[in-house]
N, C-alpha and C. Protein backbone atom coordinates (compact mmCIF):
# COMPACT_ATOMS: atom_id res chain seq x y z
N UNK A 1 -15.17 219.38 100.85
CA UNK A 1 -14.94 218.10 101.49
C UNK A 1 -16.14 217.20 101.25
N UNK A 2 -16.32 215.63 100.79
CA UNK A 2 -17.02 215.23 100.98
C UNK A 2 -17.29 214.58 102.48
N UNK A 3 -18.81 214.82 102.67
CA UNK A 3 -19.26 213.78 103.39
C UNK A 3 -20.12 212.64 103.80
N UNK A 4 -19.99 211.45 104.03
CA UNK A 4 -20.91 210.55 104.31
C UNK A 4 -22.00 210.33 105.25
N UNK A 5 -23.07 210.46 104.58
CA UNK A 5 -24.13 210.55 105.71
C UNK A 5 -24.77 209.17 105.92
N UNK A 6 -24.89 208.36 107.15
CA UNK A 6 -25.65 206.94 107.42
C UNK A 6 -27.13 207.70 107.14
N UNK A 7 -28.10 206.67 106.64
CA UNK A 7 -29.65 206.65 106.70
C UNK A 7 -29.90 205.47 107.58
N UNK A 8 -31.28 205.91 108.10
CA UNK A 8 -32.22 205.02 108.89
C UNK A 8 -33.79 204.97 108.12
N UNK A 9 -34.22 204.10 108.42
CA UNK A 9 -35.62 203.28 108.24
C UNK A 9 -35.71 203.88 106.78
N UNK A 10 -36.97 204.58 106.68
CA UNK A 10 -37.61 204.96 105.78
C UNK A 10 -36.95 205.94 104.49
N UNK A 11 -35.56 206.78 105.48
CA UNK A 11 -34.78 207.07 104.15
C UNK A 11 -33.70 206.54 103.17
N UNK A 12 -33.71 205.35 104.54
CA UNK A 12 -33.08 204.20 103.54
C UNK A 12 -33.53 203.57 102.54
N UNK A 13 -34.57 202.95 102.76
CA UNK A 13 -35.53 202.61 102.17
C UNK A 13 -35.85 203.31 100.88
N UNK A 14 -35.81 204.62 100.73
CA UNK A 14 -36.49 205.54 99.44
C UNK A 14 -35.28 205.70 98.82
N UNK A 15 -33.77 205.74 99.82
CA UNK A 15 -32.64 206.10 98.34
C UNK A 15 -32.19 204.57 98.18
N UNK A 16 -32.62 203.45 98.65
CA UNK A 16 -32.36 201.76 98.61
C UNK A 16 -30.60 201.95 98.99
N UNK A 17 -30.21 202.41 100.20
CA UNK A 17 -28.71 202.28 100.33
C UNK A 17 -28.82 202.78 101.94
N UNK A 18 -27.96 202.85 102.14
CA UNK A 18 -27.90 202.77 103.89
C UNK A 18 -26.40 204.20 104.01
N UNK A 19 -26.43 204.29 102.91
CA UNK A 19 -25.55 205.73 103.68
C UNK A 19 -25.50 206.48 101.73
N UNK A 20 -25.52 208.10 101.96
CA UNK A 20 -25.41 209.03 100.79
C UNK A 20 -24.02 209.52 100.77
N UNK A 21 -23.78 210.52 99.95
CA UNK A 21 -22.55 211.31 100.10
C UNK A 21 -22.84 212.96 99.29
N UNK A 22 -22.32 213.64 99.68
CA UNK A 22 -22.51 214.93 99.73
C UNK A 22 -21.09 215.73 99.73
N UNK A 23 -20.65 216.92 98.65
CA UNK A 23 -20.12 217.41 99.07
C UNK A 23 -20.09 219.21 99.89
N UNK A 24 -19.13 219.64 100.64
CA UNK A 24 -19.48 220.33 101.21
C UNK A 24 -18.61 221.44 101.74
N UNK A 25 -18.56 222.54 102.22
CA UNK A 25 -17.36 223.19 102.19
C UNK A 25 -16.85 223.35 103.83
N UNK A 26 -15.86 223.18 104.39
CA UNK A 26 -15.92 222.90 106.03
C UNK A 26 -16.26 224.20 106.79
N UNK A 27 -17.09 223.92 107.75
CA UNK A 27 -17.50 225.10 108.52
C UNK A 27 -19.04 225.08 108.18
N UNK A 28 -19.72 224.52 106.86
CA UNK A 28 -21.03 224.96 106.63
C UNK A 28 -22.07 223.90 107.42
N UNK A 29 -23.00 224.83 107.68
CA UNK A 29 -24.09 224.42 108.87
C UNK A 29 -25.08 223.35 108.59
N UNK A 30 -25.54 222.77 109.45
CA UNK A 30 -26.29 221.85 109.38
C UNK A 30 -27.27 222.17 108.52
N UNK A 31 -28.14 223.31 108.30
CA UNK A 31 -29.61 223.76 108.08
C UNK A 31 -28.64 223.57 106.42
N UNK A 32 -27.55 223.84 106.06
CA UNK A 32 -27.27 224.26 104.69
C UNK A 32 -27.01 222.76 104.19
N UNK A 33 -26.10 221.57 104.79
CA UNK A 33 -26.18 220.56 104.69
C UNK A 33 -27.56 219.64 103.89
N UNK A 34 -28.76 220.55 104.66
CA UNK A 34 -30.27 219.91 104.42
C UNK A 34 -30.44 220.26 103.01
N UNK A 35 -30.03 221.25 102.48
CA UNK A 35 -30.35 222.28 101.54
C UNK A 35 -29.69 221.25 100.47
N UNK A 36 -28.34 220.93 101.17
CA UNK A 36 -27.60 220.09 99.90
C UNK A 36 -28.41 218.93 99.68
N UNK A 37 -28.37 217.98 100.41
CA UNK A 37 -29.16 216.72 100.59
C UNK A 37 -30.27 217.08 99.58
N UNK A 38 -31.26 217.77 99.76
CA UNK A 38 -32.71 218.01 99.35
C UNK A 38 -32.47 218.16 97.82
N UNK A 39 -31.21 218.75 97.26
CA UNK A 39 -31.07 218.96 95.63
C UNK A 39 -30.21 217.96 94.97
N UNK A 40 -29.80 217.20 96.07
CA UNK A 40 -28.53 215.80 95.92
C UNK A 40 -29.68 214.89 95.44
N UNK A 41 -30.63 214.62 96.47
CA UNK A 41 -31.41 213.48 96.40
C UNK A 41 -32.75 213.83 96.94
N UNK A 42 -33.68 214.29 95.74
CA UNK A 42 -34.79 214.97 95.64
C UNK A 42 -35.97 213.96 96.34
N UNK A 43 -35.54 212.49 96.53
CA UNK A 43 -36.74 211.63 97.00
C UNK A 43 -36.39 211.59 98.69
N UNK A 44 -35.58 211.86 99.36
CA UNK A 44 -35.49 212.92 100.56
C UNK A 44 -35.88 213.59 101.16
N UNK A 45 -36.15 215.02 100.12
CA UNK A 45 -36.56 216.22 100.47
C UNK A 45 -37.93 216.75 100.99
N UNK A 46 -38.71 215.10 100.71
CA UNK A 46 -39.67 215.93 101.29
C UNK A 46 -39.80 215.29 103.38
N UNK A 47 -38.80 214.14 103.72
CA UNK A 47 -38.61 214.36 105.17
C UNK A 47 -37.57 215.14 105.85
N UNK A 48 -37.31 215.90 105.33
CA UNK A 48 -36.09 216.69 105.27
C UNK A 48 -36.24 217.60 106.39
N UNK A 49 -37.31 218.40 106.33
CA UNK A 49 -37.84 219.63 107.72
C UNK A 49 -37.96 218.59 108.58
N UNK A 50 -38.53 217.48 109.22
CA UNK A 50 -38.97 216.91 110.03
C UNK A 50 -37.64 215.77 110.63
N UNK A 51 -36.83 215.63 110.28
CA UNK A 51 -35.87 215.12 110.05
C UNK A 51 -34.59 215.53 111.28
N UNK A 52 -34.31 214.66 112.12
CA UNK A 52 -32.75 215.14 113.06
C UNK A 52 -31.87 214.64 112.28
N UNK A 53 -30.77 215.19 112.31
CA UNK A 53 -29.20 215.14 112.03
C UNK A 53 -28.40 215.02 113.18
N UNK A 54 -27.90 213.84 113.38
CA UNK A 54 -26.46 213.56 114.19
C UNK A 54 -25.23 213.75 114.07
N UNK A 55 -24.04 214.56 114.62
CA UNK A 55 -23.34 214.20 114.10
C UNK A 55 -22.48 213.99 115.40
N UNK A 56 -21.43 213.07 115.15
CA UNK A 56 -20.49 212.54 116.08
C UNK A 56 -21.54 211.90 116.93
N UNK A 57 -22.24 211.29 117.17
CA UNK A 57 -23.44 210.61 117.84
C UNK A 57 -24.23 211.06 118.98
N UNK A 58 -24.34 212.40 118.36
CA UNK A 58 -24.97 213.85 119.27
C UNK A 58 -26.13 213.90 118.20
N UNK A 59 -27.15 214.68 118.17
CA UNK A 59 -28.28 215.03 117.73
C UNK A 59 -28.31 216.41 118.04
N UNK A 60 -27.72 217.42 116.75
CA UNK A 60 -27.17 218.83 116.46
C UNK A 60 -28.24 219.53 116.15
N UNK A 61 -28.00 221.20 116.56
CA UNK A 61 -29.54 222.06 115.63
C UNK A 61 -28.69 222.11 114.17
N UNK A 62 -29.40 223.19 113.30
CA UNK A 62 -29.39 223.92 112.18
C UNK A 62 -28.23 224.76 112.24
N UNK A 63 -27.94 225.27 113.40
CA UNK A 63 -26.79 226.13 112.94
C UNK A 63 -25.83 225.10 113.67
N UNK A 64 -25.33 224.45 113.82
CA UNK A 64 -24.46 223.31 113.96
C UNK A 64 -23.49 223.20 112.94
N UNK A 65 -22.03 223.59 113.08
CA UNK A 65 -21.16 223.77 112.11
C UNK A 65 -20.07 222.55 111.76
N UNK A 66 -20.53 221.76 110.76
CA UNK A 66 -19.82 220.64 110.68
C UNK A 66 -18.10 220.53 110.26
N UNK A 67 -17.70 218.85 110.51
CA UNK A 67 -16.51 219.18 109.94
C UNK A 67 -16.13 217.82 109.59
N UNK A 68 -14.87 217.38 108.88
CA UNK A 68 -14.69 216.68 107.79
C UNK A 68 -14.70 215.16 108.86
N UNK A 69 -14.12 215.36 109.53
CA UNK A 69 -13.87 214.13 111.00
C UNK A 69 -15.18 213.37 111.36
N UNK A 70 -16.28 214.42 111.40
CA UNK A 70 -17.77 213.94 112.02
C UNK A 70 -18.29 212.51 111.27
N UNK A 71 -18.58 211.47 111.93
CA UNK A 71 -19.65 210.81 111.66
C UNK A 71 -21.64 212.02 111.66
N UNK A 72 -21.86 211.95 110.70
CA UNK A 72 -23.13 212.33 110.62
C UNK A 72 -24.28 211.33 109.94
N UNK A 73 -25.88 211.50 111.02
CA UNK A 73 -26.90 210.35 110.66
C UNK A 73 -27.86 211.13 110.37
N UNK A 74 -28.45 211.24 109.22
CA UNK A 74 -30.09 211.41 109.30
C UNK A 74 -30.77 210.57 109.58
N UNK A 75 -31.81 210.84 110.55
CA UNK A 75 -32.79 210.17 111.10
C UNK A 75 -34.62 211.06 110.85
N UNK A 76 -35.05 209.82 110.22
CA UNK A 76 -36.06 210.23 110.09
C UNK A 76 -37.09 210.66 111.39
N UNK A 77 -38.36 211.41 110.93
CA UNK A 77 -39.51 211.33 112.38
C UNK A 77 -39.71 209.97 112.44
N UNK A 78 -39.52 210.06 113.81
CA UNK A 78 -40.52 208.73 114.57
C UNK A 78 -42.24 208.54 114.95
N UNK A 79 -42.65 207.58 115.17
CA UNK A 79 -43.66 207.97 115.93
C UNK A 79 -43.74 206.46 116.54
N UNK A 80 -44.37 206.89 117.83
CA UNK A 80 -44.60 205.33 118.52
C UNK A 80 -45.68 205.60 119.34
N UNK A 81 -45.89 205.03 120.51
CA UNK A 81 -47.44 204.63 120.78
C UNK A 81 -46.74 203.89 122.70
């Protein structure tokens, strides 16, 4: 199944587009998702560990088992003050 992932700030910024696409097989986990991303789009990979994943507009772990329906966001680290 493919899926569409929205970007924010800074990983928008590095792939110059505001959402990627990925494909994926249904049932596979968030942590494996990362795995795809990171060999999809290598200028990514390196906020990738530090990095939350949303999906359905929840903020999921690693073993988080996606599916074709989900809106999903990577969001980069923050930092603020």
């Amino acid at each position: 199944m493919q899926l569409k992932i929205k970007l924010f700030a800074m990983m928008r910024e590095l792939q110059e587009t505001d959402e990627i696409a990925v494909d994926i097989s249904p049932g596979q986990t968030v942590g494996e998702l990362r795995e795809v991303i990171a060999s999809h789009y290598p200028r990514l990979a390196p906020l990738l560990p530090a990095a939350r994943l949303a999906a359905s507009l929840k903020f999921v772990p690693d073993d988080y088992r996606l599916s074709q329906l989900e809106e999903v966001a990577l969001v980069p680290p923050v930092s603020g003050g």
